[in-house]
C-alpha atoms as a PDB file:
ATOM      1  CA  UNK A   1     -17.043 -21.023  -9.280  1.00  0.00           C
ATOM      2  CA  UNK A   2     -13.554 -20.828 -11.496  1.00  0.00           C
ATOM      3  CA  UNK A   3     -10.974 -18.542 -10.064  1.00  0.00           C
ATOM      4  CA  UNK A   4      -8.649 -17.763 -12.488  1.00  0.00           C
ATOM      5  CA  UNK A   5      -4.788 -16.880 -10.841  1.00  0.00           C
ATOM      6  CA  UNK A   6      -1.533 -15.637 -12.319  1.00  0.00           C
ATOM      7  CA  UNK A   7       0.693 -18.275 -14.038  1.00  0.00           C
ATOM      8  CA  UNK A   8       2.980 -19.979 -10.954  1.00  0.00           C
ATOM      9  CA  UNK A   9       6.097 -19.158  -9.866  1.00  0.00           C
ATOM     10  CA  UNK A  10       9.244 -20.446 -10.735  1.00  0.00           C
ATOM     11  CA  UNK A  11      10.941 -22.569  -7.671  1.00  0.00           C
ATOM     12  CA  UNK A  12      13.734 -20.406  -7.205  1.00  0.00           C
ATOM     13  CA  UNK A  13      11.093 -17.091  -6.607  1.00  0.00           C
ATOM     14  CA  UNK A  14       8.633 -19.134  -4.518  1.00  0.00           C
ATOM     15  CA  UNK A  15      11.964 -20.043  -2.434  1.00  0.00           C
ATOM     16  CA  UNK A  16      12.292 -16.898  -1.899  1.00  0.00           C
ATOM     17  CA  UNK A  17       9.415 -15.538  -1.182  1.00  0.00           C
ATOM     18  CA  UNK A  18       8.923 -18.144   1.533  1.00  0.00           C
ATOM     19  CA  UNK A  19      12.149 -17.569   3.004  1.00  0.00           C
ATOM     20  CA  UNK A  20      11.104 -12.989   2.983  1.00  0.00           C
ATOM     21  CA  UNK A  21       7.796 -14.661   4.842  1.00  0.00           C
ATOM     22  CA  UNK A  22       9.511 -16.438   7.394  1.00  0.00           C
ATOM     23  CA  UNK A  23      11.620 -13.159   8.426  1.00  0.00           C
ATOM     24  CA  UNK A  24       8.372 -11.327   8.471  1.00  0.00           C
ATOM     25  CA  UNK A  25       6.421 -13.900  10.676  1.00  0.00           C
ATOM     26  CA  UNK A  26       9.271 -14.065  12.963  1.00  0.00           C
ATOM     27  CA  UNK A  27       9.641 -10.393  13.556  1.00  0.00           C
ATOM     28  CA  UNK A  28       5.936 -10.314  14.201  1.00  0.00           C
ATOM     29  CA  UNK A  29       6.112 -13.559  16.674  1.00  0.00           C
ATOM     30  CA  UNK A  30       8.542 -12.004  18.757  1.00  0.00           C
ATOM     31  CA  UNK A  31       6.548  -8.714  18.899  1.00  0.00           C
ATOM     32  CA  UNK A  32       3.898 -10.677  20.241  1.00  0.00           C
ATOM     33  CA  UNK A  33       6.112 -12.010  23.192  1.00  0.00           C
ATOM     34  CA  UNK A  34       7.967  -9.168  23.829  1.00  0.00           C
ATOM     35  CA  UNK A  35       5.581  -6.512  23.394  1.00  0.00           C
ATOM     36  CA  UNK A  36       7.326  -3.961  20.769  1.00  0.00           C
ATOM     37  CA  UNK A  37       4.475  -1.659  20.288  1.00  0.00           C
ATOM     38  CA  UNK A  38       3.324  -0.816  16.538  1.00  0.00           C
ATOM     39  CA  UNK A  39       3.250   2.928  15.585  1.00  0.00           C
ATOM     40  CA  UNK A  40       2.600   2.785  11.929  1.00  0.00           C
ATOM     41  CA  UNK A  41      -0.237   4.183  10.630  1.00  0.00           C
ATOM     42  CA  UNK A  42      -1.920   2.078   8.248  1.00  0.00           C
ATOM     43  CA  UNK A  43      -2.977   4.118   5.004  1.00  0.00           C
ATOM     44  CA  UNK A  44      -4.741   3.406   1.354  1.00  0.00           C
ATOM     45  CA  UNK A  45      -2.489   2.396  -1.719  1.00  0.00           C
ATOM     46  CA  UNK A  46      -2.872   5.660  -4.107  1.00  0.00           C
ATOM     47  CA  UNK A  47      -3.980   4.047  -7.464  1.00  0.00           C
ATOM     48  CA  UNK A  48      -1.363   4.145 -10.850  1.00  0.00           C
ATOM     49  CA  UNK A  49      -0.570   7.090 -11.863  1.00  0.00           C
ATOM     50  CA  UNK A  50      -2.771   7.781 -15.520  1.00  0.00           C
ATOM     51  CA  UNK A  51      -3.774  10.972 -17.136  1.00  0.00           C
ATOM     52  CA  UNK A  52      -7.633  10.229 -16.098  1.00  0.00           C
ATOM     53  CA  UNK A  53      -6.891   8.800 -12.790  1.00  0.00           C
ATOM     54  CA  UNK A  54      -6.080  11.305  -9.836  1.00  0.00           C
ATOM     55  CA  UNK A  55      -2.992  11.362  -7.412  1.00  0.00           C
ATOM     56  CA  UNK A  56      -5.835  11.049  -4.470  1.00  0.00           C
ATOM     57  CA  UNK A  57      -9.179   9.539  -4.378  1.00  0.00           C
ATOM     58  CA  UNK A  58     -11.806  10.973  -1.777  1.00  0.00           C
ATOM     59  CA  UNK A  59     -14.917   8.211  -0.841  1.00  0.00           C
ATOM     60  CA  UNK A  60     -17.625   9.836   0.331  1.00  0.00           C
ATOM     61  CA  UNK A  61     -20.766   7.306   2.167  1.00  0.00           C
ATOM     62  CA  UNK A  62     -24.015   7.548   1.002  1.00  0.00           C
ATOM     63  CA  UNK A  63     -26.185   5.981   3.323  1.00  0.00           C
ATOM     64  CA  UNK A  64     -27.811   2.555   1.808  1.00  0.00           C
ATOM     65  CA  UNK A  65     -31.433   1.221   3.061  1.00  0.00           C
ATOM     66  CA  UNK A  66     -30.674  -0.391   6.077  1.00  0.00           C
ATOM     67  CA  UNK A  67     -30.407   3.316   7.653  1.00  0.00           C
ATOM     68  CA  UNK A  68     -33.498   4.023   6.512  1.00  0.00           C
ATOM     69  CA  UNK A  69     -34.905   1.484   9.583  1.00  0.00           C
ATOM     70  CA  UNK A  70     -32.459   2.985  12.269  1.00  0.00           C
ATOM     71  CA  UNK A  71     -32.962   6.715  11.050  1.00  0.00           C
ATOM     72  CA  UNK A  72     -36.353   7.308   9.993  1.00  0.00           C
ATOM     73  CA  UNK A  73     -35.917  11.024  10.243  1.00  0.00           C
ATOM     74  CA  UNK A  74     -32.825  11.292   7.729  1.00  0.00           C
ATOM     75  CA  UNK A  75     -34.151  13.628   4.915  1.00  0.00           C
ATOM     76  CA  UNK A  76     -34.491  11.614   1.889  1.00  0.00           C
ATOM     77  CA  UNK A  77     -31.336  13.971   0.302  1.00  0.00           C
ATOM     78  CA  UNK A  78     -29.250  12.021   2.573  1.00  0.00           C
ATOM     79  CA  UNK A  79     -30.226   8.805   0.351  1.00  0.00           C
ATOM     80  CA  UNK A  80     -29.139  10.436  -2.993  1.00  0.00           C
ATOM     81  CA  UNK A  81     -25.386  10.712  -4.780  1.00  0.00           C
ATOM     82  CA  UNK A  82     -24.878  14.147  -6.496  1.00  0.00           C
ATOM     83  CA  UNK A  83     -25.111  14.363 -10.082  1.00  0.00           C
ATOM     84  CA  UNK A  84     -22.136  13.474 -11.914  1.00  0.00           C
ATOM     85  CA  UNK A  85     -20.967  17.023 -13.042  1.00  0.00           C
ATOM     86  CA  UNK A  86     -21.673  18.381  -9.245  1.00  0.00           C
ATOM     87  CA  UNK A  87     -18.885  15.623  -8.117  1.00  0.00           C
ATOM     88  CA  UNK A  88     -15.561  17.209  -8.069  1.00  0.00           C
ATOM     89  CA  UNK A  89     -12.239  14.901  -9.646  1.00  0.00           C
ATOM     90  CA  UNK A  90     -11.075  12.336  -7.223  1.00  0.00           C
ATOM     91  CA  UNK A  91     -14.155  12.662  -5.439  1.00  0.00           C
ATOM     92  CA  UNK A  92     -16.244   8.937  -5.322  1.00  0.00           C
ATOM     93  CA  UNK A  93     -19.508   8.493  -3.740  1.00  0.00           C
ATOM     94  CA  UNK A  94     -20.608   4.724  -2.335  1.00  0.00           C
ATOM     95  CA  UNK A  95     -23.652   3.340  -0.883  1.00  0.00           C
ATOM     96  CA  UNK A  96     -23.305   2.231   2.514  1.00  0.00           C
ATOM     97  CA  UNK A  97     -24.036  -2.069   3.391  1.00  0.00           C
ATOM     98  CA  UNK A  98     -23.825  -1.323   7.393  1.00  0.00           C
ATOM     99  CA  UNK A  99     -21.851   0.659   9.640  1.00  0.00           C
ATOM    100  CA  UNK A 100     -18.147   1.413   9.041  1.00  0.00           C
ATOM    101  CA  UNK A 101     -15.767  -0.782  10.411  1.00  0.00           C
ATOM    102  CA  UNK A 102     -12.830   0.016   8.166  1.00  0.00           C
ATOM    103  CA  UNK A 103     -10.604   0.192   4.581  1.00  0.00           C
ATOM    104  CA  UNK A 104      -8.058  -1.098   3.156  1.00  0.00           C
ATOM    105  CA  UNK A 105      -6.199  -0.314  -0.190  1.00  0.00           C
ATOM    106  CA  UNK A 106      -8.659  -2.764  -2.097  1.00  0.00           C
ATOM    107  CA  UNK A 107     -12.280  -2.533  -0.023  1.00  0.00           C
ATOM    108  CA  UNK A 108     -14.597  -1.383   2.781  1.00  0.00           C
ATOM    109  CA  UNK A 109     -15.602  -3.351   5.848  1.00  0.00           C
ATOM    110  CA  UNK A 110     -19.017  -2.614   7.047  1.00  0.00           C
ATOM    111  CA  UNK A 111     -20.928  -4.921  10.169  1.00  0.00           C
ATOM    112  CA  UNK A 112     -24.270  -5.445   7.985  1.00  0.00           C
ATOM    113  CA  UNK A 113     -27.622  -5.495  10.559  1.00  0.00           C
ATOM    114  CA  UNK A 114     -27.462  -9.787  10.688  1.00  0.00           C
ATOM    115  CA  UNK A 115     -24.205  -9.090  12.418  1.00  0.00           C
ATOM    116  CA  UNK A 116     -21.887 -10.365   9.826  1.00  0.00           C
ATOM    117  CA  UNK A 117     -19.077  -8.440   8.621  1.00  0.00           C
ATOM    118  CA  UNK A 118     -19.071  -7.710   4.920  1.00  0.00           C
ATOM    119  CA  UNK A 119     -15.562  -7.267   2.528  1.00  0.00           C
ATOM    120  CA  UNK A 120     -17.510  -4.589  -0.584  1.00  0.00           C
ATOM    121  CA  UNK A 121     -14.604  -3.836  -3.360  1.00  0.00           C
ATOM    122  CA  UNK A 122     -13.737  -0.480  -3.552  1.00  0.00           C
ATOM    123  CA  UNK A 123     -15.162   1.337  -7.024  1.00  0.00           C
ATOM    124  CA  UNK A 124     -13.290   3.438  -9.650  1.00  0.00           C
ATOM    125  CA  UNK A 125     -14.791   5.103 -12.279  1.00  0.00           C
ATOM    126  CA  UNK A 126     -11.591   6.921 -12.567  1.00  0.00           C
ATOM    127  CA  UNK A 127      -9.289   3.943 -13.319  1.00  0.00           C
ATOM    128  CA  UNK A 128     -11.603   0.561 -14.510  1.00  0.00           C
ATOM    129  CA  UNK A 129      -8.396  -1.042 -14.101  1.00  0.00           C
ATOM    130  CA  UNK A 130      -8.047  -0.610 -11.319  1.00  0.00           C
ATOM    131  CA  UNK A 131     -11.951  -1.299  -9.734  1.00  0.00           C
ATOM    132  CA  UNK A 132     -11.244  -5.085 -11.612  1.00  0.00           C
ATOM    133  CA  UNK A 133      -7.619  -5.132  -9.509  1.00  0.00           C
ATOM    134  CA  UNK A 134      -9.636  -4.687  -6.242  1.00  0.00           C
ATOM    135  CA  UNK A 135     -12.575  -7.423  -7.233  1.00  0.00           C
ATOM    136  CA  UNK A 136      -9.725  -9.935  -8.470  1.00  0.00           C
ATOM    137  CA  UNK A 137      -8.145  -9.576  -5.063  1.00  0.00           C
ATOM    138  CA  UNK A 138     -12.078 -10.550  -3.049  1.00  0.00           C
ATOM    139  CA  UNK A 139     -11.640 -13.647  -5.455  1.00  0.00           C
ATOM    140  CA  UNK A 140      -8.544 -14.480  -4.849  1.00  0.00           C
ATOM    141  CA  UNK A 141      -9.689 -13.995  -0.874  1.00  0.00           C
ATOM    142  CA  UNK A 142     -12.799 -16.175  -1.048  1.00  0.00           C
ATOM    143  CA  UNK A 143     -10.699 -19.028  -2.632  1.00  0.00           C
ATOM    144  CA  UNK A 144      -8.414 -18.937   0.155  1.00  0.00           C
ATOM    145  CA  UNK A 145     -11.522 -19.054   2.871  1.00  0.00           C
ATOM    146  CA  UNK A 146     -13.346 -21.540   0.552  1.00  0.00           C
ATOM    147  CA  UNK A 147      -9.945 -24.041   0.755  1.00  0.00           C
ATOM    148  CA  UNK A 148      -9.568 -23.233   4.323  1.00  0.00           C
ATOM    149  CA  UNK A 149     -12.975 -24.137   5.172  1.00  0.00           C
ATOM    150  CA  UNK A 150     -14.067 -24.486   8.730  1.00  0.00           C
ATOM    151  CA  UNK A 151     -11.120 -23.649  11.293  1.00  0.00           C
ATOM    152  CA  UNK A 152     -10.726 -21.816  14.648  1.00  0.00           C
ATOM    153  CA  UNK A 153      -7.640 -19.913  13.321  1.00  0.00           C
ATOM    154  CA  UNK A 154      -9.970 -18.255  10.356  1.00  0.00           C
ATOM    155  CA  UNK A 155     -12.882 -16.399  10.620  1.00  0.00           C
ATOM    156  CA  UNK A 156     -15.891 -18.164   9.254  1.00  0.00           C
ATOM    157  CA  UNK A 157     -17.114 -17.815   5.477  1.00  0.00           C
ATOM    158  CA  UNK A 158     -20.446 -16.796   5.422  1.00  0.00           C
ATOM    159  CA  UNK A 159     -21.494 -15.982   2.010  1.00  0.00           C
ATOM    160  CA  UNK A 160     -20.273 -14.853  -1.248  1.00  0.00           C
ATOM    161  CA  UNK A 161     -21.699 -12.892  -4.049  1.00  0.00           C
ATOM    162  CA  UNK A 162     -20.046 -13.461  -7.252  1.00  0.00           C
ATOM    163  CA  UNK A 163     -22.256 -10.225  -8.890  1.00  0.00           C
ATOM    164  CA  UNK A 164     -21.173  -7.944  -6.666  1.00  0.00           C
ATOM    165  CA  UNK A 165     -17.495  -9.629  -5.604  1.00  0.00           C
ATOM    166  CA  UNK A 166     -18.937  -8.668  -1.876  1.00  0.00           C
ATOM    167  CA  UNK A 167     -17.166 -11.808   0.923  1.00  0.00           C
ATOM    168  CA  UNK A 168     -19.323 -12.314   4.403  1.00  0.00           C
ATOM    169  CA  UNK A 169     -17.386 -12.890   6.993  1.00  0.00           C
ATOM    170  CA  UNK A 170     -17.751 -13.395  10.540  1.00  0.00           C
ATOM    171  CA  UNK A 171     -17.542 -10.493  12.870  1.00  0.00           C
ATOM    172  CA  UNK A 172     -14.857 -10.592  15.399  1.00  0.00           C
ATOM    173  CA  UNK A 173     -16.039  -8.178  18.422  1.00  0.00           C
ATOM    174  CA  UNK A 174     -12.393  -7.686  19.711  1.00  0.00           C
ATOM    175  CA  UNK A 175     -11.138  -6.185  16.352  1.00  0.00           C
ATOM    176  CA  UNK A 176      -7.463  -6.906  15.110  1.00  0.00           C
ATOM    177  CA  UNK A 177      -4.134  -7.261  17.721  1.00  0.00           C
ATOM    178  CA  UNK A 178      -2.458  -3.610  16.791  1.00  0.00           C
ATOM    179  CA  UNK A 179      -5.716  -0.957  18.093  1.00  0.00           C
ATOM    180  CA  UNK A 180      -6.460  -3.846  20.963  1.00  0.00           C
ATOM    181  CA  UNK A 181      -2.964  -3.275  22.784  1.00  0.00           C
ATOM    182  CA  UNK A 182      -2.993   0.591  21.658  1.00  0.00           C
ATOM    183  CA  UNK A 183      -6.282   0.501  23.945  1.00  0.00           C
ATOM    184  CA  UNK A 184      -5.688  -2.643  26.202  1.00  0.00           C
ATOM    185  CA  UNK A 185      -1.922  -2.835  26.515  1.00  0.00           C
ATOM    186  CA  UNK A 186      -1.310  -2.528  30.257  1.00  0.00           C
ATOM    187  CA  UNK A 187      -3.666  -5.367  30.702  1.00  0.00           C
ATOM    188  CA  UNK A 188      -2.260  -7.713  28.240  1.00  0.00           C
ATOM    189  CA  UNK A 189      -0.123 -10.484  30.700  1.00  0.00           C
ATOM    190  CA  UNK A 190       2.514 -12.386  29.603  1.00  0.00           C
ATOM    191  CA  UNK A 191       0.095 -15.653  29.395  1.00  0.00           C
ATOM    192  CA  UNK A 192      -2.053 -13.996  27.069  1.00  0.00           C
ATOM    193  CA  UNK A 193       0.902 -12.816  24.586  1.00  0.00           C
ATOM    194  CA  UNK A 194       2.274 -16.417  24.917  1.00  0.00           C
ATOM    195  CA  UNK A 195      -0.923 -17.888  23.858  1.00  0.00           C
ATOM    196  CA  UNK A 196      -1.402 -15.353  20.879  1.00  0.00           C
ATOM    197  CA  UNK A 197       2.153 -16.187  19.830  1.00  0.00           C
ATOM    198  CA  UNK A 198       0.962 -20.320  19.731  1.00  0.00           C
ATOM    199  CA  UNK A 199      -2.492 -19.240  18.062  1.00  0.00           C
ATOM    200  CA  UNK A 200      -0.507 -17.211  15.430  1.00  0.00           C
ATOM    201  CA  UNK A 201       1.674 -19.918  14.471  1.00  0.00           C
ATOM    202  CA  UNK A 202      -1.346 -22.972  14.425  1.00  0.00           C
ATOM    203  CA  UNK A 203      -3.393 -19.727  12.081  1.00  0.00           C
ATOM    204  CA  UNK A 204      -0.162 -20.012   9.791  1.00  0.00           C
ATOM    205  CA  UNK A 205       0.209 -23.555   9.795  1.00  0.00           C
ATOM    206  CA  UNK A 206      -3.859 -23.505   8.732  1.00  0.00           C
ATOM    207  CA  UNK A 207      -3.625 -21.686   5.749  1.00  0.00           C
ATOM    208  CA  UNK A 208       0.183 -23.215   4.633  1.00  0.00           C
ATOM    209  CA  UNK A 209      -1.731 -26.736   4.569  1.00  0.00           C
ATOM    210  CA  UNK A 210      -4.359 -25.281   2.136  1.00  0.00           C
ATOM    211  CA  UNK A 211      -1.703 -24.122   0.127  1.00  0.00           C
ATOM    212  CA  UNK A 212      -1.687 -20.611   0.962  1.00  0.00           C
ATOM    213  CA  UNK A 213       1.083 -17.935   1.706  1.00  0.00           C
ATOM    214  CA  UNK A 214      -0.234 -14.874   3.126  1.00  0.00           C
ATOM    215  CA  UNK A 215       2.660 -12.624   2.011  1.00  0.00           C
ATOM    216  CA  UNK A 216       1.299  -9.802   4.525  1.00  0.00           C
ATOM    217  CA  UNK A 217       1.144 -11.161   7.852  1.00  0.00           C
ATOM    218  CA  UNK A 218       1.142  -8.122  10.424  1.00  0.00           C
ATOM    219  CA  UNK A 219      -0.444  -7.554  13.884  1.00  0.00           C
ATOM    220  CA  UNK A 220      -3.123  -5.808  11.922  1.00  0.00           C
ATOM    221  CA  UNK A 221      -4.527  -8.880  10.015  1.00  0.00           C
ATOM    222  CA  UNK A 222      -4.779 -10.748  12.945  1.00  0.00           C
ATOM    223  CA  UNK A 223      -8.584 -10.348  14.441  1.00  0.00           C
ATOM    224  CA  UNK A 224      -9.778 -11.101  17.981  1.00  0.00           C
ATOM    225  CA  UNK A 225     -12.838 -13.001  19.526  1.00  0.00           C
ATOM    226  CA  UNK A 226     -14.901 -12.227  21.944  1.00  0.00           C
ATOM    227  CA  UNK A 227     -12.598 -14.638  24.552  1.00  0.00           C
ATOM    228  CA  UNK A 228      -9.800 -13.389  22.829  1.00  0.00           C
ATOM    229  CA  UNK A 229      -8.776 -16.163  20.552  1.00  0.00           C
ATOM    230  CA  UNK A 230      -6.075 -14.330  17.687  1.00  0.00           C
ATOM    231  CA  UNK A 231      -7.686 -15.658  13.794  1.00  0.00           C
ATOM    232  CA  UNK A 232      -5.796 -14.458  10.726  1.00  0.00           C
ATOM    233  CA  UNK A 233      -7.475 -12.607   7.967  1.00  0.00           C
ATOM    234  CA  UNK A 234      -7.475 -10.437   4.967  1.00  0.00           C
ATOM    235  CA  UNK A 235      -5.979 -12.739   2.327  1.00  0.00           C
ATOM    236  CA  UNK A 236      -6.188 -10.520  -0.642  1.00  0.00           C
ATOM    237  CA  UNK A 237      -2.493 -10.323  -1.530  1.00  0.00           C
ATOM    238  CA  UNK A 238      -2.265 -13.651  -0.948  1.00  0.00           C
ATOM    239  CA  UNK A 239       0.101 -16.593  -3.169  1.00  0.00           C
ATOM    240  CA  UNK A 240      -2.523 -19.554  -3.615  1.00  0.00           C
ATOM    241  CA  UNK A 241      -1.366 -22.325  -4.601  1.00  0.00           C
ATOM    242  CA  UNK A 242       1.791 -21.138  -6.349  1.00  0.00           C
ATOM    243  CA  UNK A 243       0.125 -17.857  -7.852  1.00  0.00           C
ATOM    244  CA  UNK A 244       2.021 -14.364  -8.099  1.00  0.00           C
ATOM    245  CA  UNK A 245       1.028 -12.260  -4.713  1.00  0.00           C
ATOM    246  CA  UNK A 246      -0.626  -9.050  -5.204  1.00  0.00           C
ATOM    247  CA  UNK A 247       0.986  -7.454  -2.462  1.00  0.00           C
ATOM    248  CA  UNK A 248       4.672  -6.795  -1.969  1.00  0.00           C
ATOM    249  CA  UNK A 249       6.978  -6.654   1.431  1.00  0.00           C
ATOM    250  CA  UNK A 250       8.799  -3.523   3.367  1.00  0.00           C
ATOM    251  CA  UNK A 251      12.328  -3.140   2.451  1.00  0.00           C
ATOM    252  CA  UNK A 252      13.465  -4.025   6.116  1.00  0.00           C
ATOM    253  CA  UNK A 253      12.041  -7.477   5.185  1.00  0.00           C
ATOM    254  CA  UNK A 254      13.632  -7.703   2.130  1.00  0.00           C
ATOM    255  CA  UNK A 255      17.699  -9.586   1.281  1.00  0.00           C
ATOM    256  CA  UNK A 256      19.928  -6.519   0.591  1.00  0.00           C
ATOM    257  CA  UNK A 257      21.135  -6.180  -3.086  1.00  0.00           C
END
């Protein structure tokens, strides 16, 4: 498969969007160690603004087959989306891979019945353009897993389905560093923070020999293990190999001027 990226940068912009990074992955280091504790809410990018596309979008689950085998009793209603001129504007309805794990701005994460986590781009009938943003961005995130390949810092590529732009990934039971110290903080020790801080900078050092620049590294995109080893994820803002990022940083991160 032929991923297709934005035209590279220019030295002088890469330079500096390495040296934004470095701030960023600093700041989040010393977090680690010290134990600032994260009270941002994490919440969905609102699409561009357009005459046909509303301010807010409202996803509504439709339950897909596999519930059929875990609820046999669910009315077969459940199973159907409401014709198009019952849906109200902004309103989306989406069948269901497994059960709900979490969103982003771009796609769902749902634990499918094998086990494995699965990455589904988020649709738009609203704005097109915007539905083909959030499948370019599962690309551009399978390239970076298929360059990575194997590694203990990454969670494993298990599949990818070019039709459907839906990434398989492997499910982390521990779930990512911000909601485990909301729930587990008291018991973190200073031994375990140390050895995230080390794991966070060998994850880094992974993807920067594949070429890669995360551009959005944050407790959040770092997922836990069962024994607690820290892996970095969700690449799809991601510079590869020289490429434009999709996503952008917070001001505090950015030079003044």
């Amino acid at each position: 498969m032929t991923v297709s990226f934005i035209p590279s940068l220019g030295v002088s912009r890469l330079w500096h969007m390495v040296a934004v990074q470095y701030r960023r992955v600093t700041s989040f280091l010393l977090k680690i160690l010290y134990g600032v504790r994260q009270t941002g809410v994490v919440e969905d990018r609102a699409p561009n603004a357009a005459h046909t596309c509303p301010r807010h979008l409202v996803y509504n689950p439709i339950p897909g087959p596999w519930r059929r085998e875990l609820s046999p009793a669910l009315p077969e209603n459940a199973y159907q989306i409401p014709d198009r001129h019952d849906i109200p504007h902004g309103k989306i309805y989406y069948i269901t891979k497994g059960h709900f794990i979490g969103c982003g701005a771009t796609s769902f994460v749902e634990k499918l019945s094998s086990g494995n986590i699965v990455k589904s781009p988020k649709p738009n009938p609203y704005c097109p353009h915007e539905e083909v943003r959030c499948r370019q961005e599962l690309m551009v995130e399978f390239e970076v897993y298929r360059r990575i390949g194997s590694s203990s810092r990454v969670p494993a590529l298990i599949d990818w389905d070019a039709d459907s732009h839906c990434l398989i990934l492997e499910y982390l039971e521990n779930g990512d560093l911000v909601s485990y110290l909301r729930q587990h903080a008291s018991r973190v020790t200073a031994k375990q923070r140390q050895d995230w801080t080390v794991q966070a900078a060998e994850a880094l050092a992974v993807i920067h020999q594949a070429d890669v620049i995360h551009c959005d590294v944050t407790p959040r995109n770092f997922i836990l293990n069962g024994t607690l080893e820290l892996h970095i994820a969700d690449f799809a803002g991601s510079s590869v190999a020289g490429s434009l990022p999709t996503v952008t940083t917070s001001p505090r991160f950015q030079p003044p001027g």
